[in-house]
Protein backbone atom coordinates (compact mmCIF):
# COMPACT_ATOMS: atom_id res chain seq x y z
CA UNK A 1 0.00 0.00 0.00
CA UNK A 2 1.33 3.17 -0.57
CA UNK A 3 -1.24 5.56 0.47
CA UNK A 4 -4.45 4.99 2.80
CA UNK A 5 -7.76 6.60 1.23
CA UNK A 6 -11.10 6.57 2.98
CA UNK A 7 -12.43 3.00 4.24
CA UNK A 8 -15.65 3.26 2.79
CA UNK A 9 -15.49 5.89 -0.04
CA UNK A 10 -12.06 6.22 -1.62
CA UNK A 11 -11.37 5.37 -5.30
CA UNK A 12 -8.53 3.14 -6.05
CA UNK A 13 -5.58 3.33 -8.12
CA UNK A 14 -3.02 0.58 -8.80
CA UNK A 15 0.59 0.67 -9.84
CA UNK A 16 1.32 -2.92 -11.80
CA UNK A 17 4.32 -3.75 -12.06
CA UNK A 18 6.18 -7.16 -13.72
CA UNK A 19 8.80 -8.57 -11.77
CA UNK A 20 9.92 -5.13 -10.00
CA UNK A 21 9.88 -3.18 -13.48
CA UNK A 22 7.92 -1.31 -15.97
CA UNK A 23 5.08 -0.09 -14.11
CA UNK A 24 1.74 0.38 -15.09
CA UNK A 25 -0.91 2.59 -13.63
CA UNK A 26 -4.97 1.25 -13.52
CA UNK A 27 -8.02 3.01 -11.93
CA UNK A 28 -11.26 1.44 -11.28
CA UNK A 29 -14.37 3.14 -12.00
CA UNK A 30 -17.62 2.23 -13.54
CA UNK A 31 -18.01 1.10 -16.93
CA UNK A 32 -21.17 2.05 -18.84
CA UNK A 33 -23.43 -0.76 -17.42
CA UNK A 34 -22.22 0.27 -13.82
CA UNK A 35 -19.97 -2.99 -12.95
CA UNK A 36 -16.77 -1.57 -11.28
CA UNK A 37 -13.91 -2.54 -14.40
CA UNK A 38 -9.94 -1.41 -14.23
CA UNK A 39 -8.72 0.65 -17.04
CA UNK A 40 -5.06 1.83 -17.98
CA UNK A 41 -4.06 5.34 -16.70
CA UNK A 42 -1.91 7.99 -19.04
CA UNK A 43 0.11 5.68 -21.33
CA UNK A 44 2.66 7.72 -21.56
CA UNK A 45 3.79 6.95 -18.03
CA UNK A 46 4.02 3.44 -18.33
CA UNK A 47 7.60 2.02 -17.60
CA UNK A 48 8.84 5.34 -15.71
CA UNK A 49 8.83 5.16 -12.20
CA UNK A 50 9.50 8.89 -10.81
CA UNK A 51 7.14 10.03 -13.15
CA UNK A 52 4.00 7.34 -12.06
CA UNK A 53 4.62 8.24 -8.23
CA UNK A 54 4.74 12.42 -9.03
CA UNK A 55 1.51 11.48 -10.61
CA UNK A 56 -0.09 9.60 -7.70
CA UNK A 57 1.29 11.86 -5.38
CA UNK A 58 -0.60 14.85 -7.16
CA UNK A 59 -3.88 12.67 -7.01
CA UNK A 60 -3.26 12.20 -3.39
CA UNK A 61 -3.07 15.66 -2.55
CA UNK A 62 -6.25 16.80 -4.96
CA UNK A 63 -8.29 13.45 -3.72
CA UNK A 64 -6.94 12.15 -0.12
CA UNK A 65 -9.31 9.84 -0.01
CA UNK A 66 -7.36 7.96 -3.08
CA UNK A 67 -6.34 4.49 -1.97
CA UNK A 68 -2.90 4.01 -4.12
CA UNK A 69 -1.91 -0.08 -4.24
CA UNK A 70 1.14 -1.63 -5.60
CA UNK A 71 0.76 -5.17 -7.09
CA UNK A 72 4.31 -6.56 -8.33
CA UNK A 73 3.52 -10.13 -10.10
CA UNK A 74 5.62 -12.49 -12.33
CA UNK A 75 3.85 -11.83 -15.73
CA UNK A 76 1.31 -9.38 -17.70
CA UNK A 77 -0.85 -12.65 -18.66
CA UNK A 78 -1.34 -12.65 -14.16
CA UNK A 79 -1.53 -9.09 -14.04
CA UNK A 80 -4.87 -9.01 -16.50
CA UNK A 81 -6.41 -12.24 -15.23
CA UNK A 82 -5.99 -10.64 -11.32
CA UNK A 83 -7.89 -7.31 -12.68
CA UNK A 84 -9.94 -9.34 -14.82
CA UNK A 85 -10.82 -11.49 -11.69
CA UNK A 86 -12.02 -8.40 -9.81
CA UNK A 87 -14.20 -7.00 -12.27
């Protein structure tokens, strides 16, 4: 975890990352029919690290009830199927 939002009403936002590297940021929200679904967050950040936590450091401050989550796994294939899981 690297930063504690509200227990019952804070969004989340996930850095991915694949074996310690190239991390990837993901935000849950509501897809059209209303089930929650994870989508990508600014490609352009993807594989730099100072850059992704300036970003959800600036989210933090605007929105402190942002939960931020780290999930470090051994492939992209388990990366999608544990987002895809959650959906």
């Amino acid at each position: 975890m690297l930063h504690k939002g509200d227990p019952t009403s804070g969004a989340i936002l996930l850095v991915g990352q694949i074996k310690g590297r190239d991390p990837v940021l993901f935000e849950r929200y509501p897809a059209l029919d209303g089930s929650l679904t994870w989508h990508r967050v600014t490609l352009s950040l993807v594989g730099e690290d100072a850059e992704i936590t300036k970003y959800w450091k600036a989210r933090t401050q605007r929105d402190p009830d942002l939960w931020v989550l780290e999930l470090d796994v051994a492939s992209t294939e388990r990366l999608d199927g544990l987002l895809a899981a959650d959906a």
